[in-house]
Protein backbone atom coordinates (compact mmCIF):
# COMPACT_ATOMS: atom_id res chain seq x y z
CA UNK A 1 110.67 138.40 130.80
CA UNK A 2 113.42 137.92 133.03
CA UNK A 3 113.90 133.67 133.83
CA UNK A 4 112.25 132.44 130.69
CA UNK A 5 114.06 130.71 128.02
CA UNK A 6 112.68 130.06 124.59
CA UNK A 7 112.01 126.42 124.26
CA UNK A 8 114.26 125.55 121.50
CA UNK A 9 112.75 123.10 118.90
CA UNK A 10 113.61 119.31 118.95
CA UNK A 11 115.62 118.58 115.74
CA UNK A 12 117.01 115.02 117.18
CA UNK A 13 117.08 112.19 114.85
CA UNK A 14 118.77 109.73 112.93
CA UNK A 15 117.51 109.75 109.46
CA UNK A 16 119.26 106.71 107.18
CA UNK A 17 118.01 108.53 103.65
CA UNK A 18 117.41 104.69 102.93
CA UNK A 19 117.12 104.58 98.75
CA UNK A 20 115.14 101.75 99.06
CA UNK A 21 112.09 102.03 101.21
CA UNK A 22 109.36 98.95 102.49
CA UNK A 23 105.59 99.58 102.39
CA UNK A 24 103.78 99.76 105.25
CA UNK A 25 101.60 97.33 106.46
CA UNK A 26 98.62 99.50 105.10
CA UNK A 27 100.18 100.22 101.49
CA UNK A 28 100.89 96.54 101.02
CA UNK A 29 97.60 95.74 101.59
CA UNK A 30 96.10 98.41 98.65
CA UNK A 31 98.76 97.88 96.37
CA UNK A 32 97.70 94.09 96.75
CA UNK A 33 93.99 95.07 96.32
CA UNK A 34 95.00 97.20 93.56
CA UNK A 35 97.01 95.42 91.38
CA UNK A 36 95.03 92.11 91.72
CA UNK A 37 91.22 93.93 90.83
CA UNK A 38 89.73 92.34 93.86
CA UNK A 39 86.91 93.96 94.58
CA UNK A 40 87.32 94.13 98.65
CA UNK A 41 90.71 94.75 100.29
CA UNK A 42 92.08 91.07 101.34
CA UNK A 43 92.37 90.87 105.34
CA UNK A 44 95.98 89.41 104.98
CA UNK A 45 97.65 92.57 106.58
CA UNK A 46 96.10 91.96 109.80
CA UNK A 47 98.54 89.40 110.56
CA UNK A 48 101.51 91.25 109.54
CA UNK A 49 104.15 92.39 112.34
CA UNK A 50 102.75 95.91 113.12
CA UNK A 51 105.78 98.49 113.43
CA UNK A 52 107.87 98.15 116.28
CA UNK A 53 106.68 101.51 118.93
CA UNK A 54 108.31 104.49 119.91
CA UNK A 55 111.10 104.47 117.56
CA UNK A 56 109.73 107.05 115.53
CA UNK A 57 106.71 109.53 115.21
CA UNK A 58 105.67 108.02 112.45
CA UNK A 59 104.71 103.84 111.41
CA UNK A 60 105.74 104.86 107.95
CA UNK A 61 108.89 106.06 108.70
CA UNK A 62 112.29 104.11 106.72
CA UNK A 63 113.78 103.17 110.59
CA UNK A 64 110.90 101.32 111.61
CA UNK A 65 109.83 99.70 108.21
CA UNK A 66 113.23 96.64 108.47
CA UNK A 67 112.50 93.16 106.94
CA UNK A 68 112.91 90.19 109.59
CA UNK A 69 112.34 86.65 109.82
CA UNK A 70 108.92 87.14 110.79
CA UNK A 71 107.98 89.27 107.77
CA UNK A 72 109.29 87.19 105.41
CA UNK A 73 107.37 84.52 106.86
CA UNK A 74 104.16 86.91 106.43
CA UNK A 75 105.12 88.31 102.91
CA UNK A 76 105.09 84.23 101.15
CA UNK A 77 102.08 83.34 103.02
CA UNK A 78 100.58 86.45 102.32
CA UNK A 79 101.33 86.33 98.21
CA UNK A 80 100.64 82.47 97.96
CA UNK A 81 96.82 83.32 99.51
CA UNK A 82 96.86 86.71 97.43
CA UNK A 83 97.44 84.42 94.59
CA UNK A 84 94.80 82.02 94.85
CA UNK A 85 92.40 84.34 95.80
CA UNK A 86 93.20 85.91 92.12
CA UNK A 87 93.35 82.82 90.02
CA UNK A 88 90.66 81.03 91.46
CA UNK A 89 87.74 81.52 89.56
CA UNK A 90 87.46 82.48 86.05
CA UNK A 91 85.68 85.62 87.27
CA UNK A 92 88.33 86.88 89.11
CA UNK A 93 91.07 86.00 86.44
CA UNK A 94 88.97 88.49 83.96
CA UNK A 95 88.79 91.22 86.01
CA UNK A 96 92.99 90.86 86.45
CA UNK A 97 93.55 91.04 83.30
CA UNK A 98 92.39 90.75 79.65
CA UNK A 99 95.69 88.70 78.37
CA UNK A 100 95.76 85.51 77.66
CA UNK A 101 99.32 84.39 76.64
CA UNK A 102 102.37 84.07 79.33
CA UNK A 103 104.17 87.30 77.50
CA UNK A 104 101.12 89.33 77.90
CA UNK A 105 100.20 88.92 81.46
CA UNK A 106 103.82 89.05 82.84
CA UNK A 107 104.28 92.44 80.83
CA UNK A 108 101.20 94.15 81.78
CA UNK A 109 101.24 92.37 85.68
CA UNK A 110 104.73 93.22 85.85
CA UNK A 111 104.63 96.66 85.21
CA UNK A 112 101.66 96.95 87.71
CA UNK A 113 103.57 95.21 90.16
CA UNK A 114 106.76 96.77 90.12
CA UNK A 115 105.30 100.24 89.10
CA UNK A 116 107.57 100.15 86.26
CA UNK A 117 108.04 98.28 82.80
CA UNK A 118 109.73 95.43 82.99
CA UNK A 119 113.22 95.08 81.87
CA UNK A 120 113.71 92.13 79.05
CA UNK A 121 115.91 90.16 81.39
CA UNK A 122 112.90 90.49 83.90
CA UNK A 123 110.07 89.39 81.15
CA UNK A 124 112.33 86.14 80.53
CA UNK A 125 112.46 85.33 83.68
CA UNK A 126 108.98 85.45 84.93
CA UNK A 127 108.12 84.19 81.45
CA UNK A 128 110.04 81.10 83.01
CA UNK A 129 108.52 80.94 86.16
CA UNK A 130 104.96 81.01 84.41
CA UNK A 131 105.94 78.18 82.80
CA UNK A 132 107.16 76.49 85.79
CA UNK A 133 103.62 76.96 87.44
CA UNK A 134 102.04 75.34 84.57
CA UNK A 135 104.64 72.26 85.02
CA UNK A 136 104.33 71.96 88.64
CA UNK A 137 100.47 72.40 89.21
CA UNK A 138 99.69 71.51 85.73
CA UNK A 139 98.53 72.89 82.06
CA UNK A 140 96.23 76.04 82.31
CA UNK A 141 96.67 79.76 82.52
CA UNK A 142 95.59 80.24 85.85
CA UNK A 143 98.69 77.88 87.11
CA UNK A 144 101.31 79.95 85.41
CA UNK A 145 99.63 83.25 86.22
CA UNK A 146 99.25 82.05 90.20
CA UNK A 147 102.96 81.84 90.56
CA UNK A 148 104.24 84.56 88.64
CA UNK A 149 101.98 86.26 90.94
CA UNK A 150 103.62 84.85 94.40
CA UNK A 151 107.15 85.57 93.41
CA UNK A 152 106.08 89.22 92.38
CA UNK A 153 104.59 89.83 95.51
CA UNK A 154 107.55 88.78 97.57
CA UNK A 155 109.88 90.64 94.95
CA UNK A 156 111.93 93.20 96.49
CA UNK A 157 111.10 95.43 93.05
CA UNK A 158 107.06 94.91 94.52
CA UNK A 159 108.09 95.21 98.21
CA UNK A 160 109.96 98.15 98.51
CA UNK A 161 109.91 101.98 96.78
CA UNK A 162 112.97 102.68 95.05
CA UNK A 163 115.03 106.24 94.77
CA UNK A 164 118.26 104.29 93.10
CA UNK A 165 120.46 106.65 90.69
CA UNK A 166 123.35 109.06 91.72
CA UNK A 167 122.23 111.57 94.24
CA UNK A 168 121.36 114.99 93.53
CA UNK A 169 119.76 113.78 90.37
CA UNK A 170 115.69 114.09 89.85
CA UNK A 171 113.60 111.13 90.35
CA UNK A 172 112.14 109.67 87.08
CA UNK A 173 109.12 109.64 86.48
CA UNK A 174 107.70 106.39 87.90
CA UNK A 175 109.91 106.90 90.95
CA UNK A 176 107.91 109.72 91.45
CA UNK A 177 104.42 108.00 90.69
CA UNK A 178 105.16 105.61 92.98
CA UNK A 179 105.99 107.95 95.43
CA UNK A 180 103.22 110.34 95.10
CA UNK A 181 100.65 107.57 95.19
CA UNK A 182 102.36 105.24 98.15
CA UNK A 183 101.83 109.05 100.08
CA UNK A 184 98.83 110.75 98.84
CA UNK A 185 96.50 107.27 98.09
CA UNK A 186 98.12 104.67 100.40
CA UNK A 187 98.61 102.92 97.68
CA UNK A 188 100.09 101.82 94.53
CA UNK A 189 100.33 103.88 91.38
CA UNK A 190 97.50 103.66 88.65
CA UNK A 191 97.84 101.79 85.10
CA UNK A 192 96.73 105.95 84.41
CA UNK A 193 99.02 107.37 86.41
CA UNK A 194 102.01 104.98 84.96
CA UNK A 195 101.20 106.11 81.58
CA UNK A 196 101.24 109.48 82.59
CA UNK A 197 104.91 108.93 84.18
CA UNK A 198 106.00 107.08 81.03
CA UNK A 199 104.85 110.25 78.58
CA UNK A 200 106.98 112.23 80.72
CA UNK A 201 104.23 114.44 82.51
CA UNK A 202 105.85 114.33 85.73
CA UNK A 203 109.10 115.76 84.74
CA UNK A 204 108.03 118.89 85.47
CA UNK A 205 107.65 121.00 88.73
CA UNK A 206 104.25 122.24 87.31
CA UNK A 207 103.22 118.86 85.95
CA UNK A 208 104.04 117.54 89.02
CA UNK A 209 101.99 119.81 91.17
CA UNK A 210 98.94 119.68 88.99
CA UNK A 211 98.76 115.89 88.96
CA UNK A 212 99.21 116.21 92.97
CA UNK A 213 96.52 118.59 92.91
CA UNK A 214 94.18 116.08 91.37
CA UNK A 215 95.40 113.51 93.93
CA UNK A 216 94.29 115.31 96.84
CA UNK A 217 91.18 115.40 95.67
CA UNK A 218 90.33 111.62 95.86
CA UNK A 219 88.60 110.62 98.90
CA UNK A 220 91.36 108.00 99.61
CA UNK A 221 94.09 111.41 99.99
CA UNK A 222 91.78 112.39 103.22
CA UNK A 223 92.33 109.20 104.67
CA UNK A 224 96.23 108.98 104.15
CA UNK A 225 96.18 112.63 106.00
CA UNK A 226 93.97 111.34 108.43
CA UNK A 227 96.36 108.83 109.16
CA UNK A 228 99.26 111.80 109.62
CA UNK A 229 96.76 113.40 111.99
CA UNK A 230 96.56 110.37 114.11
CA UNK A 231 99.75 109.01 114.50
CA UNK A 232 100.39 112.54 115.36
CA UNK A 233 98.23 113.14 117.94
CA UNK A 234 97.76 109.83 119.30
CA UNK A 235 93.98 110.40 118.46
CA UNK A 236 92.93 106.17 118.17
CA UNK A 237 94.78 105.13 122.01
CA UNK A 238 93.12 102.47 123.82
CA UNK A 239 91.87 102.89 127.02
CA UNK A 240 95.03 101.62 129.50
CA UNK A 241 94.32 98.21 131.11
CA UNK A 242 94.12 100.28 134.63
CA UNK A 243 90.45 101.56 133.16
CA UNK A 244 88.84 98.83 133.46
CA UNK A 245 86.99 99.80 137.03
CA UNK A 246 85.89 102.71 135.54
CA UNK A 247 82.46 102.50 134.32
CA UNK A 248 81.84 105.45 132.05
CA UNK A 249 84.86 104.39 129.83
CA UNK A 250 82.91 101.93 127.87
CA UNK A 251 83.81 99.97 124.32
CA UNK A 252 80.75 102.26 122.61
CA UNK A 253 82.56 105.85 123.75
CA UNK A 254 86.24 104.50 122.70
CA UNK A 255 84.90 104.18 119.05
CA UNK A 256 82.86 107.08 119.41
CA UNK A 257 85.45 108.92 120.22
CA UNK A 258 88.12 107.54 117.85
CA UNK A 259 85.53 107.86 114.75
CA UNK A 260 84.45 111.57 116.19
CA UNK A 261 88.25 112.54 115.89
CA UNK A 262 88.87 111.07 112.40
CA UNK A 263 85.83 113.14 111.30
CA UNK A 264 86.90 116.06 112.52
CA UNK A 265 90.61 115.67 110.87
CA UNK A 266 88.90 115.05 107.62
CA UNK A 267 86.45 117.74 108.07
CA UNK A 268 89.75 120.45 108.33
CA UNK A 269 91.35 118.58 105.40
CA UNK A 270 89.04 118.37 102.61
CA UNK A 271 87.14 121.82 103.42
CA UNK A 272 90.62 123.25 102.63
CA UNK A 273 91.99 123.99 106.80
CA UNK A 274 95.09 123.84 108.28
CA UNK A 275 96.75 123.39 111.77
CA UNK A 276 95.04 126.92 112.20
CA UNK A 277 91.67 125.41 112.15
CA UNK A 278 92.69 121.85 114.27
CA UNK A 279 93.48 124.45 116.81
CA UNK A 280 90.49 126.69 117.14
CA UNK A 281 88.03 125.33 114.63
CA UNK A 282 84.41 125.55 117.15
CA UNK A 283 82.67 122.48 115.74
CA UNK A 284 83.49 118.63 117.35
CA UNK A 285 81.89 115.29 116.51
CA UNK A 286 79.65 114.35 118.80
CA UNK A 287 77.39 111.42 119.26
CA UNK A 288 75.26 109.56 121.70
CA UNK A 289 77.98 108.61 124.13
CA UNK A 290 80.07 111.62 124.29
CA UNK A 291 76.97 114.38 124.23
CA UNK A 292 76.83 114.03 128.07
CA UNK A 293 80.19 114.50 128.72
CA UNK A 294 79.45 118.16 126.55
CA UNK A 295 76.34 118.83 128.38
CA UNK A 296 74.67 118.52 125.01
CA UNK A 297 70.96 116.98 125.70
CA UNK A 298 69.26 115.96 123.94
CA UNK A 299 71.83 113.67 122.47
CA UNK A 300 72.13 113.06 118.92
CA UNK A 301 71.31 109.76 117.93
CA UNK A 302 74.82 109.15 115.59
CA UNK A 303 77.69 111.53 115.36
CA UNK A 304 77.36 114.62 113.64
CA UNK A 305 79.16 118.25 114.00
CA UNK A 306 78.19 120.60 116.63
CA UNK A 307 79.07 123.27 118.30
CA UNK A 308 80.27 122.50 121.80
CA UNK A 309 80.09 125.66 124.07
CA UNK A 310 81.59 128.61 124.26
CA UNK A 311 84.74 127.65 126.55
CA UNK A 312 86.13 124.77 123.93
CA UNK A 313 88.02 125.81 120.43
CA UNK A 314 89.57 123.46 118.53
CA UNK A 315 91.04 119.65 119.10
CA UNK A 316 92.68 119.82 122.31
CA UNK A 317 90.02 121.18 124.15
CA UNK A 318 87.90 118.47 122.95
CA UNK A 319 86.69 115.50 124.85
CA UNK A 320 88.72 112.92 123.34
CA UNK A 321 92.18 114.17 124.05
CA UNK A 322 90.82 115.65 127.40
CA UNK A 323 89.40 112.21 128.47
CA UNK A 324 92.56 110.34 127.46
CA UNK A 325 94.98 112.72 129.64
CA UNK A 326 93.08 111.53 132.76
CA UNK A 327 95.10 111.29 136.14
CA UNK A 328 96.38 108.24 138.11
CA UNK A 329 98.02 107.26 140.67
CA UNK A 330 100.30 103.79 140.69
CA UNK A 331 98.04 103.03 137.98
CA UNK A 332 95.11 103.64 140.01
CA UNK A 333 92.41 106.03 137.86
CA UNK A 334 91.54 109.07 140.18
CA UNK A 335 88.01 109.70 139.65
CA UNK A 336 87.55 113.04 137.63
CA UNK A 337 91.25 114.14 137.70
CA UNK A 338 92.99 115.41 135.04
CA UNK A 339 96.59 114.74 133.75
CA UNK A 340 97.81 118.23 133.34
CA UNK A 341 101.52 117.34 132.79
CA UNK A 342 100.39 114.34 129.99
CA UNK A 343 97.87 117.59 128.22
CA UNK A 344 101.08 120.23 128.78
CA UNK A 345 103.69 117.21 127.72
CA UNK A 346 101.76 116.36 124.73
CA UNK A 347 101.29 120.17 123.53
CA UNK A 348 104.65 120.79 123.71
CA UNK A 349 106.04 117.92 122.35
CA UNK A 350 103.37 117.07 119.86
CA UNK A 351 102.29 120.90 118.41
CA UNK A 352 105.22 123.18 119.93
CA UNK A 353 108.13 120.25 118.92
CA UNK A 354 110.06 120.68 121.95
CA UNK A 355 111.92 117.80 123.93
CA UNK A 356 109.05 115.13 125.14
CA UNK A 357 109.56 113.97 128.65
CA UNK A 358 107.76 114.67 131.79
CA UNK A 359 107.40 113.40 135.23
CA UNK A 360 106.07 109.77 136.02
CA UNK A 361 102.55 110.20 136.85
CA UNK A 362 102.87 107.42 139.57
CA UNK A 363 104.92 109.68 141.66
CA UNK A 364 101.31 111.89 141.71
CA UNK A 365 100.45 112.25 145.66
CA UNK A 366 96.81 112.13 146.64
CA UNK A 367 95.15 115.57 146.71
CA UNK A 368 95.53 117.51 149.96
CA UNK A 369 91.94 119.83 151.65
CA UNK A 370 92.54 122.74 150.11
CA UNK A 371 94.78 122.47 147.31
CA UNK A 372 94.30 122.44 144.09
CA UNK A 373 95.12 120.25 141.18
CA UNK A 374 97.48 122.94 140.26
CA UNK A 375 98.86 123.73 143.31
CA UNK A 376 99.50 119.96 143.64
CA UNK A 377 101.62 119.25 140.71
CA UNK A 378 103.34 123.02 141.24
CA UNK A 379 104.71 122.15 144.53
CA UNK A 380 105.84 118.84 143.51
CA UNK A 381 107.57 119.78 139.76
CA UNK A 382 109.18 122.67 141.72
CA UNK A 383 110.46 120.90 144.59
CA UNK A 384 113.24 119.09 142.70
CA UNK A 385 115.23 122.60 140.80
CA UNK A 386 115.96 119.34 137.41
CA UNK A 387 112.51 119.10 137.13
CA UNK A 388 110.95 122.58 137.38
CA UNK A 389 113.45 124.37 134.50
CA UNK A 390 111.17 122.59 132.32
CA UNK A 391 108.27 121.99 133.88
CA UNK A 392 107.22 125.65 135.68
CA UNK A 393 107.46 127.52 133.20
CA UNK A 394 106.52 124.97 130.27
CA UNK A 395 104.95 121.75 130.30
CA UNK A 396 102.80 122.69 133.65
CA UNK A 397 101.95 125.90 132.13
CA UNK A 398 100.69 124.76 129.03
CA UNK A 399 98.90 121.74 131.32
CA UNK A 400 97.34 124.30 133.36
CA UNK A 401 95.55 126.20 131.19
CA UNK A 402 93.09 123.16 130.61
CA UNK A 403 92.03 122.93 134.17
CA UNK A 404 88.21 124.21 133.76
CA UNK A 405 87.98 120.88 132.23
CA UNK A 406 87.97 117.70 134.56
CA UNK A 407 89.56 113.81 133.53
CA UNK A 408 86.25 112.89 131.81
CA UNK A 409 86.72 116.59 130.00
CA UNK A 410 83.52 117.90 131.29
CA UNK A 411 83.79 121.59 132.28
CA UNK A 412 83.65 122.48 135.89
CA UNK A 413 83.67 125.39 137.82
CA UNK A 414 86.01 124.66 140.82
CA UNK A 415 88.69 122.56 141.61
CA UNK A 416 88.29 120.65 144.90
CA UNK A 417 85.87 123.32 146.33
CA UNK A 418 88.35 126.00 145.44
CA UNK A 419 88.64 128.42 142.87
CA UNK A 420 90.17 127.42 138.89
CA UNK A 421 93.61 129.30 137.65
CA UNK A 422 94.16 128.67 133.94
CA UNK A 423 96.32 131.11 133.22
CA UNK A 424 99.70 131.38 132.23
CA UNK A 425 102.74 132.21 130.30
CA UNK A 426 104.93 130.22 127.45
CA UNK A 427 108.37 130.89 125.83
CA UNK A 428 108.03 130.72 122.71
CA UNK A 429 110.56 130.81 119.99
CA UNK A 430 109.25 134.26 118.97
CA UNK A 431 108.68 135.75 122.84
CA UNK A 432 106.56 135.13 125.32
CA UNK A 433 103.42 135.21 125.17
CA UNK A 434 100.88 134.94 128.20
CA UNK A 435 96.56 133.46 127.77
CA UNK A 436 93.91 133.44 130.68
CA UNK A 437 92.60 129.87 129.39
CA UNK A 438 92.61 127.50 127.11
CA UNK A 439 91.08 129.27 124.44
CA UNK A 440 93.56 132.11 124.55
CA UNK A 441 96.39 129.81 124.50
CA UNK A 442 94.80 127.80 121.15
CA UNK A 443 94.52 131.30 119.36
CA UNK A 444 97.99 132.07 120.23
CA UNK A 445 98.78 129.20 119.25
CA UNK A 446 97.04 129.11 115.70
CA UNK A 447 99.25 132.53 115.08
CA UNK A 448 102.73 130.98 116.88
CA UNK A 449 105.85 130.69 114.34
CA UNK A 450 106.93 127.52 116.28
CA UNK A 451 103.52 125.39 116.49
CA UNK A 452 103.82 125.87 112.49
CA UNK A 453 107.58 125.17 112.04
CA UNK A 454 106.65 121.84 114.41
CA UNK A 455 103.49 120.92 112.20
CA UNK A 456 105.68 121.52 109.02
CA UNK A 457 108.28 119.46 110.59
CA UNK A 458 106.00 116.78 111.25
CA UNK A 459 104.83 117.12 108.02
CA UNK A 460 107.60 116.55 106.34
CA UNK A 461 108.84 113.53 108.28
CA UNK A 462 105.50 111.91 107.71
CA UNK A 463 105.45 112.69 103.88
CA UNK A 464 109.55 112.42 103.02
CA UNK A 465 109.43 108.95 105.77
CA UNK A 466 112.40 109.90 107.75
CA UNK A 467 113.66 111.88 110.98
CA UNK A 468 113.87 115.36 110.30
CA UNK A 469 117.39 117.61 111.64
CA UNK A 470 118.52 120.54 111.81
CA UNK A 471 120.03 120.46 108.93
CA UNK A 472 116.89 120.57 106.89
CA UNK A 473 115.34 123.67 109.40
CA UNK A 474 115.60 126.17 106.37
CA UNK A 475 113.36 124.22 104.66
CA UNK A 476 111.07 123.23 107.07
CA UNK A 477 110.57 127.41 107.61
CA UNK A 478 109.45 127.77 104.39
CA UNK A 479 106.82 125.24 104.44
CA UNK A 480 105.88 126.82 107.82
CA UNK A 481 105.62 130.18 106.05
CA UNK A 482 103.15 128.49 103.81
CA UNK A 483 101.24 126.62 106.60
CA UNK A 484 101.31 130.11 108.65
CA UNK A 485 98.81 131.64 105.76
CA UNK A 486 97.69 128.35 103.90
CA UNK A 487 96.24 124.97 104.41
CA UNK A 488 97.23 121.14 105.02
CA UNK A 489 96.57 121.01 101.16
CA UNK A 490 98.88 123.50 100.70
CA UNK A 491 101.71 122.58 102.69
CA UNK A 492 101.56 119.25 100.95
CA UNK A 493 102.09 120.63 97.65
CA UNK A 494 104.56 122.32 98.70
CA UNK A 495 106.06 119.66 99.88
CA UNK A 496 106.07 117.88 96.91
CA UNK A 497 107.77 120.56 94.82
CA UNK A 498 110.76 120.86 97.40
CA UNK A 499 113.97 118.78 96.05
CA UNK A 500 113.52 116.99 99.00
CA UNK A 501 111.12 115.22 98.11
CA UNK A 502 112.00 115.23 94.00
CA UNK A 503 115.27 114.88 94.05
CA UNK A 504 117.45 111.87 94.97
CA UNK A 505 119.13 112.15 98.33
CA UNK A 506 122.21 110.82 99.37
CA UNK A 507 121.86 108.15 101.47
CA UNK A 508 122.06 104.38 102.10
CA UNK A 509 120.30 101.60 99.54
């Protein structure tokens, strides 16, 4: 159609192809869990300097993951209470480990620690320290073994993943372990899963996959692609201060909402879906604070999956994101309005990977008698020619085809007394394409080459932990091929059997 330009996909970045990657805030605190048999994840993470915002997509991506002042400062205090939590009791020195000798524990902590054998230079040396430990705080195992135990944990070799080597060789085996379990489990590789590395059963594409495989069947892999779900979406946001004065967003529907999401992402993962089914998928979460909001009575008494009319498919036209694109005004909630350029901005940016941006909802004027919500934002994206190339024929239109549904995301019939357009038309990398509603654009969606390429390409930042370019699109279109007919399983694996993510990139350490 004459006047519509494909939106071109957003391939801006600055990757660093950093050889020497930090844990997250999350993986530290697993790996700590993990390699110190406690039996309940420590709370010393909570403290820890969260990611700094907007820099990337991701919190587990290498631009946002820098060591400071500040994170030192949480890494010693940190280990030192990680430490005595360990060696305090005779209990909890057991279930760390069954040696008894200096040489013992620093070969088989060390290894777990630094997901990798030690080298003999490295076994003297902690060797050393235990002995120190036993010298400073006096004679007894737990003494030595509590200090080896700080400097570990504040040990670059624990700290960070490695990918060292000349590039455009293959990752060795624990490399890989670590990798595959710091991205499928959140966490550190197995004693198992080491041994399996140091037999050489990763070395293969094949071995590789299978053990993968295996992975993504622990519960702990649905949470670590729950996480990629929500970071992605934006699913767990807070209720802006400006809420406060409204009295249906209460604490009790925030988590309902937040835990109703995370149940549906898991539901799509582990029963084997794909962005096909986050998109039109006819089931939602719903509990006792967000069944009025469906029009579901009587209301369940806890969450559980239902089916939620016949106008809503899939994520977007649920009431979580609905509610959380909900209009203002100088920061002023308008009661029941919704925020069709935040819904159309966060489609295209977040599922159609085009450039994010969008005009300042404070600029929104008060709704005239006798317009519409549409009509409103039309004639004031289109009055300024910079704004409306993007906005007419893409962010609004994509906005505007949830307008049936209201801020709260309750249905409704007319808009302001007057009659509800949802339709519209979207230039898509493969044509245009036009949908009555919502549910037609979700469908097209679900079949659209670019909402795959973007949800491979988001993918793949999320799992390889760096800004995607062009220069990787060929790849990214062949995991979209496989996410076009396959699952988020799937797309994984594949994934993992790319050289991008086995093989050593060239980069900075």
């Amino acid at each position: 159609m004459a006047g519509f330009q494909p939106t071109p996909t957003d391939w801006e970045g600055r990757p660093i192809y950093s050889r020497m990657v930090r844990l997250t805030n999350s993986q530290w605190q697993h790996a700590v869990t993990d390699i110190l048999r406690l039996s309940a994840p420590p709370n010393f993470a909570e403290g820890f300097e969260p990611p700094y915002p907007y820099i990337s997509d991701f919190t587990n991506n290498e631009r946002v993951l820098n060591v400071g002042e500040r994170q030192l400062q949480d890494y010693e205090a940190a280990a030192e209470a990680a430490a005595a939590l360990a060696t305090g009791s005779a209990s909890a020195l057991a279930a760390l480990s069954d040696e008894t000798t200096a040489e013992g524990f620093v070969r088989v902590f060390g290894k777990r620690a630094f997901r990798r054998p030690l080298t003999h230079d490295e076994e003297v040396k902690y060797q050393q320290v235990f002995t120190q430990g036993e010298t400073l705080y006096g004679a007894g195992f737990a003494n030595g073994a509590s200090l080896v135990i700080r400097a570990m944990l504040q040990s670059p070799e624990f700290l960070y993943r490695s990918e060292l080597g000349p590039a455009g060789e293959p990752l060795n085996g624990y490399e890989l372990a670590s990798k595959l379990s710091l991205l499928l489990l959140d966490t550190t590789p197995s004693d198992a899963l080491l041994d399996i590395a140091a037999a050489g059963q990763l070395d293969s594409v094949d071995a590789l996959e299978a053990t993968a495989r295996q992975m993504l069947e622990d519960p702990r892999a649905r949470d670590a692609l729950r996480t990629f779900h929500v970071e992605l979406y934006h699913s767990d946001a807070s209720y802006p201060n400006y809420w406060s004065g409204v009295p249906e967003f209460t604490d009790a529907l925030h988590a309902e909402f937040v835990e109703g999401s995370h149940r549906f992402f898991d539901d799509v993962f582990t029963e084997n879906g794909g962005l096909r089914e986050l998109l039109t998928s006819d089931r939602a979460y719903v509990g006792p604070n967000l069944a009025p909001f469906y029009g579901i009575t009587p209301a369940p008494s806890a969450l559980e999956a239902r089916l939620v009319g016949s106008s809503r498919i899939g994520y977007f036209m649920q009431v979580p994101f609905l509610l959380l694109t909900h209009a203002s005004i100088d920061r002023t909630i308008i009661p029941r309005e919704p925020n069709s350029i935040g819904r159309g901005v966060t489609l295209e940016g977040r599922v159609l990977c085009g450039l994010e941006y969008g005009l300042e909802l404070s600029r929104l004027p008060a709704l005239e008698p006798n317009q519409t919500n549409r009509q409103r934002i039309s004639a004031l994206t289109n009055a300024d020619p910079s704004c409306a190339r993007c906005h007419q024929d893409r962010i609004d239109a994509l906005g505007f085809a949830f307008e049936n549904f209201d801020g709260f995301g309750q249905e409704r019939q007319t808009d302001n007394g007057l009659p509800i357009d949802t339709s519209g038309r979207y230039p898509f990398t493969e044509g245009v394409k036009e949908f009555a509603d919502g549910k037609e654009l979700m469908t097209i969606l679900a079949s659209s080459e670019q909402a795959h390429l973007c949800y491979a390409k988001m993918l793949a930042s999320y799992g390889l932990q760096r800004d995607i370019i062009e220069a990787d699109s060929a790849f990214i279109e062949t995991l979209a091929k496989v996410s076009r007919s396959g699952s988020t399983k799937e797309l994984v694996i594949s994934l993992i059997k790319a050289p991008a993510f086995r093989v050593r990139e060239a980069g900075n350490p």
